[in-house]
N, C-alpha and C. Protein backbone atom coordinates (compact mmCIF):
# COMPACT_ATOMS: atom_id res chain seq x y z
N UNK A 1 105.55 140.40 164.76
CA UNK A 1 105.67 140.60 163.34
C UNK A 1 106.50 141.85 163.03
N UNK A 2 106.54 142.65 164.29
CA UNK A 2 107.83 144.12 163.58
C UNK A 2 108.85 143.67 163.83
N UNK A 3 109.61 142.66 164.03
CA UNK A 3 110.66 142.07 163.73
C UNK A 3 110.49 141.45 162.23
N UNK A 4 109.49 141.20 161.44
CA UNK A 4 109.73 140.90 160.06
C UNK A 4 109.30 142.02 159.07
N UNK A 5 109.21 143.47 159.60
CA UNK A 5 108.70 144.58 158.75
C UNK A 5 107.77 145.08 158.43
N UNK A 6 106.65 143.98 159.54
CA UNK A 6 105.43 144.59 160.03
C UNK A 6 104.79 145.64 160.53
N UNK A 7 104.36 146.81 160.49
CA UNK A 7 103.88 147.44 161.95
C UNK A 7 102.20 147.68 162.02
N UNK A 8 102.13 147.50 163.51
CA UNK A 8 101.03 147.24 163.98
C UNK A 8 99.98 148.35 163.36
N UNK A 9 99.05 148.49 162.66
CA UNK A 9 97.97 149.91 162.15
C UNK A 9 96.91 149.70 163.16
N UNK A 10 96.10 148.77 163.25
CA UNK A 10 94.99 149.26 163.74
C UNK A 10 94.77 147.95 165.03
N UNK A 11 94.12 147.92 165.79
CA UNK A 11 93.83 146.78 166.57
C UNK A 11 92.84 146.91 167.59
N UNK A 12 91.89 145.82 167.27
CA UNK A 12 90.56 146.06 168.00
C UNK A 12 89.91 144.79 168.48
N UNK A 13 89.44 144.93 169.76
CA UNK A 13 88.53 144.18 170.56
C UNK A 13 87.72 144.07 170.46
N UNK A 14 86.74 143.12 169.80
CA UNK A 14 85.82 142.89 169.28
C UNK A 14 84.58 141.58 170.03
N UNK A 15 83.21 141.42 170.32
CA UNK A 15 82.97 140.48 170.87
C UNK A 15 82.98 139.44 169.49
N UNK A 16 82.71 137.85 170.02
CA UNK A 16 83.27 136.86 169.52
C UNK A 16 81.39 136.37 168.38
N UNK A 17 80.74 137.94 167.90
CA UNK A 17 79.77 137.36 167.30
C UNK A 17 79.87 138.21 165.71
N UNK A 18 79.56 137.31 165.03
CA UNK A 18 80.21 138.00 163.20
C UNK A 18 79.72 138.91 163.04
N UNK A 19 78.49 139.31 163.65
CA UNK A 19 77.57 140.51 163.44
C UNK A 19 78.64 141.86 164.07
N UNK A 20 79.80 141.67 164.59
CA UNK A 20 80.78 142.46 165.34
C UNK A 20 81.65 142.11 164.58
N UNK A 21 82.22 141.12 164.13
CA UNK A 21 83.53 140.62 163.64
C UNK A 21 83.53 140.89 161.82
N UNK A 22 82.61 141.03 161.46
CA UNK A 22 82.18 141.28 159.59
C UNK A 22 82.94 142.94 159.58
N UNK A 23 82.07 143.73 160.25
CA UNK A 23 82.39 145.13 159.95
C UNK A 23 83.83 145.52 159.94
N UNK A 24 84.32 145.07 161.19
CA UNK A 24 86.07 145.39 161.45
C UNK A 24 86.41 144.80 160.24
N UNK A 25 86.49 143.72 160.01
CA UNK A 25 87.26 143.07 158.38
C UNK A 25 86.84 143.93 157.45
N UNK A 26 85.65 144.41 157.29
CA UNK A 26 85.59 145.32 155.93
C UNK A 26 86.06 146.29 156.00
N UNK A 27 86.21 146.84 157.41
CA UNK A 27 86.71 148.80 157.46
C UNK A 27 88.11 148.52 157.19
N UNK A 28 88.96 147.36 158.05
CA UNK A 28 90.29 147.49 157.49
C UNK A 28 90.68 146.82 155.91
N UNK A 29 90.12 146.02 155.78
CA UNK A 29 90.22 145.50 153.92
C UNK A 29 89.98 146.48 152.81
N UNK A 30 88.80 146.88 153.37
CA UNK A 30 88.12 147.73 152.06
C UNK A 30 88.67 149.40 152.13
N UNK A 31 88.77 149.72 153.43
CA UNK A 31 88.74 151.16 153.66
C UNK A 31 89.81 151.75 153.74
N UNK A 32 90.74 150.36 154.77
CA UNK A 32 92.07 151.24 155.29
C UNK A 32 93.40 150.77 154.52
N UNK A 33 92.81 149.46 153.62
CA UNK A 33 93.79 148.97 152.68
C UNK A 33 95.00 148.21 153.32
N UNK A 34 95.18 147.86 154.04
CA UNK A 34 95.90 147.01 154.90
C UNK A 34 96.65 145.58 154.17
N UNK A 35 97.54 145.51 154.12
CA UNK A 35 97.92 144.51 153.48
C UNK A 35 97.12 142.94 153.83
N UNK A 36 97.88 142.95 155.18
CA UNK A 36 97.44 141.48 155.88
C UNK A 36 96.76 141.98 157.60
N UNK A 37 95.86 140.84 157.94
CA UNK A 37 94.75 141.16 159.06
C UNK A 37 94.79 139.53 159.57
N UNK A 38 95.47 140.03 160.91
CA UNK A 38 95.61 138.21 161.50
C UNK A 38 94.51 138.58 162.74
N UNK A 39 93.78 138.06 162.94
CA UNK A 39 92.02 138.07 164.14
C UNK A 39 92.81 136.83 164.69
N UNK A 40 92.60 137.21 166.24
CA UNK A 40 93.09 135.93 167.21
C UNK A 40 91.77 135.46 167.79
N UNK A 41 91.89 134.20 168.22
CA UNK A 41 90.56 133.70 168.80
C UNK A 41 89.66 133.28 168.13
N UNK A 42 88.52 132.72 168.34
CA UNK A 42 87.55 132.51 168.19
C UNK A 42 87.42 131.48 167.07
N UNK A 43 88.06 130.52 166.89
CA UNK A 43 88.19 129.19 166.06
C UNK A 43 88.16 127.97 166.67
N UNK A 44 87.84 128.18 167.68
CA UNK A 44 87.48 126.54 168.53
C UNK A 44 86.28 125.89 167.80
N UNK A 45 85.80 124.74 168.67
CA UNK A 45 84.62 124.10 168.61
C UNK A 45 83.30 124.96 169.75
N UNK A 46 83.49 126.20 170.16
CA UNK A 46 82.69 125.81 171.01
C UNK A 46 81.19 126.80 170.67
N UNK A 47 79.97 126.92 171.22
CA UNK A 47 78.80 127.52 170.75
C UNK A 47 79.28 129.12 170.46
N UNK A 48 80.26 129.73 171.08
CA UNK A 48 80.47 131.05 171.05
C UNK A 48 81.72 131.47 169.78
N UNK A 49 82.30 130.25 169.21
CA UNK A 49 83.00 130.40 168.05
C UNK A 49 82.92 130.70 166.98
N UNK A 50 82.81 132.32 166.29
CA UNK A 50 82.29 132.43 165.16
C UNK A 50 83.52 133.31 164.29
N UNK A 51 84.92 133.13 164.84
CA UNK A 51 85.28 134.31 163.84
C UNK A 51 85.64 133.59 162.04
N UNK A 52 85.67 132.28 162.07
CA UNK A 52 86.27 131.23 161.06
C UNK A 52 84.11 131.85 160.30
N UNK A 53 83.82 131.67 160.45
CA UNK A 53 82.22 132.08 159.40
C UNK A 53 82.44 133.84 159.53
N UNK A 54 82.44 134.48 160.31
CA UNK A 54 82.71 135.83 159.48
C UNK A 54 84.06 136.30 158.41
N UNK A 55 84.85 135.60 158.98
CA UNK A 55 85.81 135.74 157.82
C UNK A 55 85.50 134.98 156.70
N UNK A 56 84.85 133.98 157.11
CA UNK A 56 84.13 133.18 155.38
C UNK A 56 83.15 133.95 154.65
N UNK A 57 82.22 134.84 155.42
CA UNK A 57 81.32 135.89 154.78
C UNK A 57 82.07 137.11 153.79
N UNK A 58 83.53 137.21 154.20
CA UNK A 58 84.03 139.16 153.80
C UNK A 58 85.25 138.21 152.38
N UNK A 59 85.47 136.93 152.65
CA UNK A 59 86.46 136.64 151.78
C UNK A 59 85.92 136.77 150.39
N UNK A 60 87.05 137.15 149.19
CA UNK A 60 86.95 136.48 147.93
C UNK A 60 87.41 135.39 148.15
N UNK A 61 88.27 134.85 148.37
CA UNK A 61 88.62 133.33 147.68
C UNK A 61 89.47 132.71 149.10
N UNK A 62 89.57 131.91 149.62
CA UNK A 62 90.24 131.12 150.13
C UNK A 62 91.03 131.01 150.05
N UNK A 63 92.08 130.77 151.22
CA UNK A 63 93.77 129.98 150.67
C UNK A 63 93.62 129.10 151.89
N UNK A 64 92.99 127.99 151.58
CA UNK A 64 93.14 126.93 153.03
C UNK A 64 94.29 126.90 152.97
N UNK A 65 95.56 126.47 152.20
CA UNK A 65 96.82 125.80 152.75
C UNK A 65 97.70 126.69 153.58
N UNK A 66 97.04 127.65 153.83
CA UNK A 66 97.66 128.66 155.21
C UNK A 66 96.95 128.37 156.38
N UNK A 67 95.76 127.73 156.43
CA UNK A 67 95.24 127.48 157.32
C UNK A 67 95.80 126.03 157.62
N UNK A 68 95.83 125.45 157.13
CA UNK A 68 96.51 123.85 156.79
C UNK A 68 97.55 123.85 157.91
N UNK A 69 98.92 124.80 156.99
CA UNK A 69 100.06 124.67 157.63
C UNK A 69 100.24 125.07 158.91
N UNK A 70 99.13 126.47 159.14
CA UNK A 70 99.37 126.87 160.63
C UNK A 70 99.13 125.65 161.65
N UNK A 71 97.54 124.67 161.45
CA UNK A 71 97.46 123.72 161.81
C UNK A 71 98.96 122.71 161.91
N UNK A 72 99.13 122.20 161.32
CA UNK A 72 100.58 121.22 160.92
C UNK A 72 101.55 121.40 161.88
N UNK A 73 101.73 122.21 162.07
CA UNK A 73 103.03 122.92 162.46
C UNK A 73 103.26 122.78 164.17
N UNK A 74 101.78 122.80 164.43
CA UNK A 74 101.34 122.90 165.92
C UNK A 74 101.17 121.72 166.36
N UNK A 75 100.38 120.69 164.95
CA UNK A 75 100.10 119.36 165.72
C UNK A 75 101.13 118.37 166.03
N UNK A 76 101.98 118.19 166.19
CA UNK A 76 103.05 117.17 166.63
C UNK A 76 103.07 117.40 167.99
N UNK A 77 103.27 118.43 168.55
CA UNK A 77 103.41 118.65 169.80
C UNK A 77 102.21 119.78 170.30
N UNK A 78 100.99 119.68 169.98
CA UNK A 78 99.50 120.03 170.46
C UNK A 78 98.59 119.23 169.56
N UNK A 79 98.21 118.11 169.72
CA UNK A 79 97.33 117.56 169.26
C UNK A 79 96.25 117.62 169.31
N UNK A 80 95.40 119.13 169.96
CA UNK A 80 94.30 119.21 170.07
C UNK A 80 94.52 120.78 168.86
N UNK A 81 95.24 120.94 168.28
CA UNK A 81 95.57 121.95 167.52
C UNK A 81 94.51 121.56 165.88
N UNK A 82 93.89 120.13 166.31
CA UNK A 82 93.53 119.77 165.40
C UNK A 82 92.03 120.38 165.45
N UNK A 83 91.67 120.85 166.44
CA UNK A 83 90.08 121.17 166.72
C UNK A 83 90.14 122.90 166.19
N UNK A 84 91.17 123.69 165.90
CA UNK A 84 91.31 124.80 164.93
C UNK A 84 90.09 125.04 164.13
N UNK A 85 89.48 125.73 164.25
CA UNK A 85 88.53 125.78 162.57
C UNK A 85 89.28 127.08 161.89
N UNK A 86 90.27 128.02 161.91
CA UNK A 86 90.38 128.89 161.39
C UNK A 86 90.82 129.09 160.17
N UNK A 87 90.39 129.83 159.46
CA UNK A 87 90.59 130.52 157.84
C UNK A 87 91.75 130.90 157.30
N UNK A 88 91.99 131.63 155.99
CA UNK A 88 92.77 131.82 155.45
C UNK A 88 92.28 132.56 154.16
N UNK A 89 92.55 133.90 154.02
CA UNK A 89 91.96 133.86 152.10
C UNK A 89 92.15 135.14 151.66
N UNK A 90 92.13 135.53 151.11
CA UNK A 90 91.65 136.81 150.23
C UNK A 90 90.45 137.76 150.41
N UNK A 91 90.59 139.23 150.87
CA UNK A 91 89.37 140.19 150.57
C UNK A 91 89.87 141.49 149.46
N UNK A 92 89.69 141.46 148.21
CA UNK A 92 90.22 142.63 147.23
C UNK A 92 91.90 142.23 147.45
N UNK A 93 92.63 143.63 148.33
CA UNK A 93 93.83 142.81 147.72
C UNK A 93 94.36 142.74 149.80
N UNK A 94 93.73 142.12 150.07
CA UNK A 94 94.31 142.13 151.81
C UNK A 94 94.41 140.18 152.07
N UNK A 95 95.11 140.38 152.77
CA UNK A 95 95.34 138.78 153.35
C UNK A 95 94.45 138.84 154.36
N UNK A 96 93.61 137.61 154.92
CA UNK A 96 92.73 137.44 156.25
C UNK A 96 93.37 135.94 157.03
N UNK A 97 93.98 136.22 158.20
CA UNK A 97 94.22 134.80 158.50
C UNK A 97 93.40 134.96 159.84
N UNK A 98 92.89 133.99 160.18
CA UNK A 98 92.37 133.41 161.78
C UNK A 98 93.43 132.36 162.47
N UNK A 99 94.32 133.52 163.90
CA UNK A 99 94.89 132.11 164.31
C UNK A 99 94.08 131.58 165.94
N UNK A 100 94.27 130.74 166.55
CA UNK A 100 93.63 130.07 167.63
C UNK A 100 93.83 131.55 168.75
N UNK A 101 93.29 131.33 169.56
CA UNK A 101 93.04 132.48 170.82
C UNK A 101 94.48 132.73 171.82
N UNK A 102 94.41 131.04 171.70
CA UNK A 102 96.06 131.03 173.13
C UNK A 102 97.13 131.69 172.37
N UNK A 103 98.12 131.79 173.75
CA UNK A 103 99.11 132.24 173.15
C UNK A 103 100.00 131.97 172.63
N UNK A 104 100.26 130.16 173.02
CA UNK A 104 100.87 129.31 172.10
C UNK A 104 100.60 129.40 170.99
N UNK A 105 99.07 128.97 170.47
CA UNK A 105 98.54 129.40 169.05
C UNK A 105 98.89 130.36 168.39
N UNK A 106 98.75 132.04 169.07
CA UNK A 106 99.34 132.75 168.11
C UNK A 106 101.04 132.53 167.60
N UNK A 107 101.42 132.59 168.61
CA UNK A 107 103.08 131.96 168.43
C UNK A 107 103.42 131.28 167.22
N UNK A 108 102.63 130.15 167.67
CA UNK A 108 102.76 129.32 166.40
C UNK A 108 102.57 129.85 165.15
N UNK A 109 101.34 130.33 164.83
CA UNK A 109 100.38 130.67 163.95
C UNK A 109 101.31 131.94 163.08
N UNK A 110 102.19 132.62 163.98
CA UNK A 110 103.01 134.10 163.68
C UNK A 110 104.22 133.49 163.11
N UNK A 111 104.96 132.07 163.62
CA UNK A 111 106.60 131.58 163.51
C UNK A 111 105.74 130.96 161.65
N UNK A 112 105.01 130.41 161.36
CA UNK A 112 104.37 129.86 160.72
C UNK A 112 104.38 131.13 159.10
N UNK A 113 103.72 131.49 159.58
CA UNK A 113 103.28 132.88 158.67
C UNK A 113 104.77 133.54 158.57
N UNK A 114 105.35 134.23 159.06
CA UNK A 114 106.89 134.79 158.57
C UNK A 114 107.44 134.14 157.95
N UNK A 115 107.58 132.67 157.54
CA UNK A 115 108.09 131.83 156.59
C UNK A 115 107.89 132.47 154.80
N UNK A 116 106.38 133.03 154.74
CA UNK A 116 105.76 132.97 153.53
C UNK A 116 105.13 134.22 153.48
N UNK A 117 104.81 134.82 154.28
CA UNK A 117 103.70 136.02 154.41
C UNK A 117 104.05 137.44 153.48
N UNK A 118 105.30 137.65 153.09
CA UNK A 118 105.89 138.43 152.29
C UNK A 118 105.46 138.29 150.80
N UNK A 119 105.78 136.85 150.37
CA UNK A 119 105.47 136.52 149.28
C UNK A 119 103.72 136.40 149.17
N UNK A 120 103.02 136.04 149.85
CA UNK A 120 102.20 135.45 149.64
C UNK A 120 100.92 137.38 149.56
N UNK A 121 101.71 137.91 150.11
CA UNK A 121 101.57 139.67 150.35
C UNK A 121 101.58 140.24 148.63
N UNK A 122 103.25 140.02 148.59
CA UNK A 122 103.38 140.37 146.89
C UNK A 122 102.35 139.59 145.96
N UNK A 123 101.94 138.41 146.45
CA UNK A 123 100.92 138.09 145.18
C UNK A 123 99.80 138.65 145.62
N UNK A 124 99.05 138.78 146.43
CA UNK A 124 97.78 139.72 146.52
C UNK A 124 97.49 140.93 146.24
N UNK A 125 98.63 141.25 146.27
CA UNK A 125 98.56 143.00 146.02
C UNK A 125 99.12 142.72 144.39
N UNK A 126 100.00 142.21 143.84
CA UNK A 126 100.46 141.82 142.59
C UNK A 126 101.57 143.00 142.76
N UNK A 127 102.51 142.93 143.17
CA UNK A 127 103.44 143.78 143.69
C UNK A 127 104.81 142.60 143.77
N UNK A 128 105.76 143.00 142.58
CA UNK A 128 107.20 142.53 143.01
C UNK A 128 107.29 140.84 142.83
N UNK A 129 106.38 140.60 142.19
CA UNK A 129 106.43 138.80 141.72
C UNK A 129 107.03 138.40 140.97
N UNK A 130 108.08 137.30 141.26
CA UNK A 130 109.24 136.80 139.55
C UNK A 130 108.54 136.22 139.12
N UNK A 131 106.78 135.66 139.12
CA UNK A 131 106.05 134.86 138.76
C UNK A 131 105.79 135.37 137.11
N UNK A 132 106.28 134.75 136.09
CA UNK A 132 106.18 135.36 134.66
C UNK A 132 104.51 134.29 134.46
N UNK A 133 103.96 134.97 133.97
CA UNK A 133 102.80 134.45 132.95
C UNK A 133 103.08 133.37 132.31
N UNK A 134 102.56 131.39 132.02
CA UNK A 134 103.20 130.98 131.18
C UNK A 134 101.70 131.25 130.53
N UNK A 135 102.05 131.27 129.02
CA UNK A 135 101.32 131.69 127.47
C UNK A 135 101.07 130.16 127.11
N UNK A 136 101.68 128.99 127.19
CA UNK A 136 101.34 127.54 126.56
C UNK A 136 101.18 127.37 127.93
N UNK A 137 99.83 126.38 127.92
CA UNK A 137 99.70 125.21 129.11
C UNK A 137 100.30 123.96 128.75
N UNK A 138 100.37 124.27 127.64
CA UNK A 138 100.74 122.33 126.88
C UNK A 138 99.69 121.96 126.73
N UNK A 139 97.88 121.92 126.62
CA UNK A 139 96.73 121.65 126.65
C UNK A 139 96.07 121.77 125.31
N UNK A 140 95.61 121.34 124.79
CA UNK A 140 95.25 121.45 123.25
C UNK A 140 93.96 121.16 122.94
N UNK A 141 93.04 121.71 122.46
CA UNK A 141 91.93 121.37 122.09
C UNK A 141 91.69 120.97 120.82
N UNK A 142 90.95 119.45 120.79
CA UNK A 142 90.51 118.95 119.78
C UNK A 142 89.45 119.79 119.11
N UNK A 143 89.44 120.37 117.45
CA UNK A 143 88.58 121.15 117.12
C UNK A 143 87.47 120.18 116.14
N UNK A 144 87.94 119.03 115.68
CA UNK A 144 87.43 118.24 114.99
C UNK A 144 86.84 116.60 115.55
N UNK A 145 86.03 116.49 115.53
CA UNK A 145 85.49 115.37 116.47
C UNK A 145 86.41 114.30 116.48
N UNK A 146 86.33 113.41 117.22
CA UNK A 146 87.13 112.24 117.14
C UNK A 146 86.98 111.31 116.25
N UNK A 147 87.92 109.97 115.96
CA UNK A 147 86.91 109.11 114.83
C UNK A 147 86.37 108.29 115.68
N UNK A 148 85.40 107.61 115.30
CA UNK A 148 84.26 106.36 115.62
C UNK A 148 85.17 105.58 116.53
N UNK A 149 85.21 105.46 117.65
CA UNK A 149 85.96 104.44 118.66
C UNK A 149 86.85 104.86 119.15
N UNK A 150 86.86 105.88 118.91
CA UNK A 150 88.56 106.42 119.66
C UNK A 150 87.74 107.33 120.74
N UNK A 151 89.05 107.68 121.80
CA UNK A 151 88.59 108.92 123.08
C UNK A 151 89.77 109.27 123.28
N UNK A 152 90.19 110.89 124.14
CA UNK A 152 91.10 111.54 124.40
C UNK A 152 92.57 110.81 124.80
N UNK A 153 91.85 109.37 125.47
CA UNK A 153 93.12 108.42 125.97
C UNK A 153 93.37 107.32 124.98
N UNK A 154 92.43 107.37 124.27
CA UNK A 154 93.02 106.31 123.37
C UNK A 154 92.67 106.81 121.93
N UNK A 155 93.49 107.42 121.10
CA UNK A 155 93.22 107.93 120.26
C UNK A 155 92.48 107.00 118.73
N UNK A 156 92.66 105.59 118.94
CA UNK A 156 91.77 104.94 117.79
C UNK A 156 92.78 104.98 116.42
N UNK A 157 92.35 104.88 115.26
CA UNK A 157 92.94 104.96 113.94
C UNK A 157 92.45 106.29 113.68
């Protein structure tokens, strides 16, 4: 990633149980302010896989379709890329992604993310967005009841 203007802040070895994996996400989200936090490993199927539920514990909000695409991207040519459980989302204003353990996975998971990770940076932090506010949805609320037989799709007489 310091080939896309990344540099490395903090990085830690952690065992693969949330009761270990919760705290690191909050000290760097909450404390050290970090833009984005990519955790390798621990998204399989197997009994010792928990980093995809501690990152579900520290998130505000989700962005599956980063998790989606990292998936996607891999499965044509790793079709077991499909057994992934890893995350994607929001904590305050930090990005959290989970990519797979191997090193193919991260590969992937890193060629994947430099596509978007800039932008997707500027909207979390709300920093540098051409995204203007639209003011009309085009959506209108009826303030006066409908007449006798009519509904939103069929407006009646």
């Amino acid at each position: 990633m310091a080939s896309h203007g990344f540099a490395l802040v903090a990085r830690s070895l952690v065992p693969d149980e949330t009761s270990a994996i919760v705290p690191v996400l909050l000290e760097w989200a909450d404390r050290t302010g970090v833009d984005l936090i990519v955790t390798t490993g621990g998204t399989g199927l197997t009994p010792r896989d928990f980093t995809p539920e501690a990152t579900r514990a520290v998130l505000d909000r989700e962005a599956p379709g980063i998790a989606e695409a990292i998936r996607m991207e891999a499965l044509a040519r790793f079709p077991r890329a499909a057994l992934s459980r890893g995350l994607a989302g929001v904590r305050g204003r930090t990005l959290i992604v989970n990519l797979p353990g191997s090193i193919g996975g991260v590969n992937d998971g890193l060629t994947v993310l430099t596509r978007w990770v800039h932008h997707a940076i500027e909207l979390v932090t709300g920093t540098n967005t051409p995204h203007e506010r639209i003011q009309d949805s085009g959506f209108r609320i009826q303030k006066e009841p409908l007449n006798p037989g009519s509904s939103i799709l069929n407006p009646g007489s």
